[in-house]
Protein backbone atom coordinates (compact mmCIF):
# COMPACT_ATOMS: atom_id res chain seq x y z
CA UNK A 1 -0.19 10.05 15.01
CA UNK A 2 -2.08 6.77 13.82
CA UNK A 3 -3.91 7.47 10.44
CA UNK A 4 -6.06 5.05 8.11
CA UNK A 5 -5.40 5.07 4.66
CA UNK A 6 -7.26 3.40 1.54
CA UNK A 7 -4.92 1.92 -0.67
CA UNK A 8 -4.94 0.69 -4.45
CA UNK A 9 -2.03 -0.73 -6.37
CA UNK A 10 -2.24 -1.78 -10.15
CA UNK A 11 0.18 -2.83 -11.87
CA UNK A 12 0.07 -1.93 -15.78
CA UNK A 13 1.59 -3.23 -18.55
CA UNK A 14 3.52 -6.64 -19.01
CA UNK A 15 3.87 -7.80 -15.49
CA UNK A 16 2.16 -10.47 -13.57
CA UNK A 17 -0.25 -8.47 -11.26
CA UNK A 18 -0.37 -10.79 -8.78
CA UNK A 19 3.15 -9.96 -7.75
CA UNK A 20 3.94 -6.53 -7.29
CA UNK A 21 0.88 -6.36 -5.48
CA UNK A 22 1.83 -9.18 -2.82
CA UNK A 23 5.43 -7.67 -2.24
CA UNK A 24 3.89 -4.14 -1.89
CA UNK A 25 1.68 -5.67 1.26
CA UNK A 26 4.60 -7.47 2.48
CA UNK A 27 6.36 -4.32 2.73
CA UNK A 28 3.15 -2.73 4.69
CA UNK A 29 3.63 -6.02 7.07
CA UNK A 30 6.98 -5.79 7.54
CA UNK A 31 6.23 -1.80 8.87
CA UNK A 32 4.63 -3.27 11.61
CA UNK A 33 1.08 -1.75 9.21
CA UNK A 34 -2.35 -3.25 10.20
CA UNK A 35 -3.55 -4.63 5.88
CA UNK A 36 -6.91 -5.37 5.49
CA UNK A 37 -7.80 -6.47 1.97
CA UNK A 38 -11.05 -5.38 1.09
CA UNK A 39 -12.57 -6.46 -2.23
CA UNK A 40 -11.28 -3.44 -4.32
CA UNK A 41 -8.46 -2.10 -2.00
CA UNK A 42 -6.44 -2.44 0.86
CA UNK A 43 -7.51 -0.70 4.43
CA UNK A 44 -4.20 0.14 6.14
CA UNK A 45 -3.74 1.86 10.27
CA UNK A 46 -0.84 2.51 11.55
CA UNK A 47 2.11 5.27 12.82
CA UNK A 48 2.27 7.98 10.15
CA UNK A 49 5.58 7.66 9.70
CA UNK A 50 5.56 4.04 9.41
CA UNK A 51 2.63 3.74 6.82
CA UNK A 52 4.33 6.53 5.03
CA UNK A 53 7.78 4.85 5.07
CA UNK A 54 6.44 2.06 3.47
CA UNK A 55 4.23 3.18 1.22
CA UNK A 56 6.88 5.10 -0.53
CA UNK A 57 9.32 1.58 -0.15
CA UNK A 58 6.52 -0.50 -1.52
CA UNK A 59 6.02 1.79 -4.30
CA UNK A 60 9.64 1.79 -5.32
CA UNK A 61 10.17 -2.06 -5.11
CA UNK A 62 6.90 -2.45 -7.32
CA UNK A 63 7.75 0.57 -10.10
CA UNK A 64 11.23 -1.27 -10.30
CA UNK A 65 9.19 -4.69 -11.70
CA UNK A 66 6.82 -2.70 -13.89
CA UNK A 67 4.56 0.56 -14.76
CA UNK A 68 1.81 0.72 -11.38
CA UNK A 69 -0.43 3.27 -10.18
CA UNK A 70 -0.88 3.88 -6.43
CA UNK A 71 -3.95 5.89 -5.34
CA UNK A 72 -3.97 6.59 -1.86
CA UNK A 73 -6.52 8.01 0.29
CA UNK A 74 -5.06 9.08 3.95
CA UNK A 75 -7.37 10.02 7.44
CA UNK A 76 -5.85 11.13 11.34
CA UNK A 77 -9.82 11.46 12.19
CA UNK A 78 -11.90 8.76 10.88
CA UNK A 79 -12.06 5.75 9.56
CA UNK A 80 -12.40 5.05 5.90
């Protein structure tokens, strides 16, 4: 099933922000995930299981460099 999620990463505390955030879209990339970068979050389409995968990968490989907060908004039926 190919859902749409909205995506937001922070990263708190005394990281760089700039990084965490770049490797977590690489991981979406490398998932074979459409990323759209929007001016407050990221627009991501793709196999369920895929987007899923790597949104729990991404989040693991950022929360090892640092606090972050994912929000994460998910639709099968319409676009976001």
């Amino acid at each position: 099933m190919e859902v749409e999620m909205d995506i937001s990463l922070y990263a708190m505390g005394p990281t760089t922000v700039v990084h965490p955030v770049h490797d977590f879209i690489e991981v979406l990339r490398e998932h074979d995930c459409k990323v759209e970068n929007t001016s407050m979050s990221l627009v991501v389409t793709g196999e369920s299981k895929q987007v899923f995968d790597a949104l729990r990968i991404g989040y693991e490989s950022a929360a090892e460099k640092g606090g972050c907060v994912l929000i994460v908004k998910a639709c099968n039926v319409c676009q976001l």
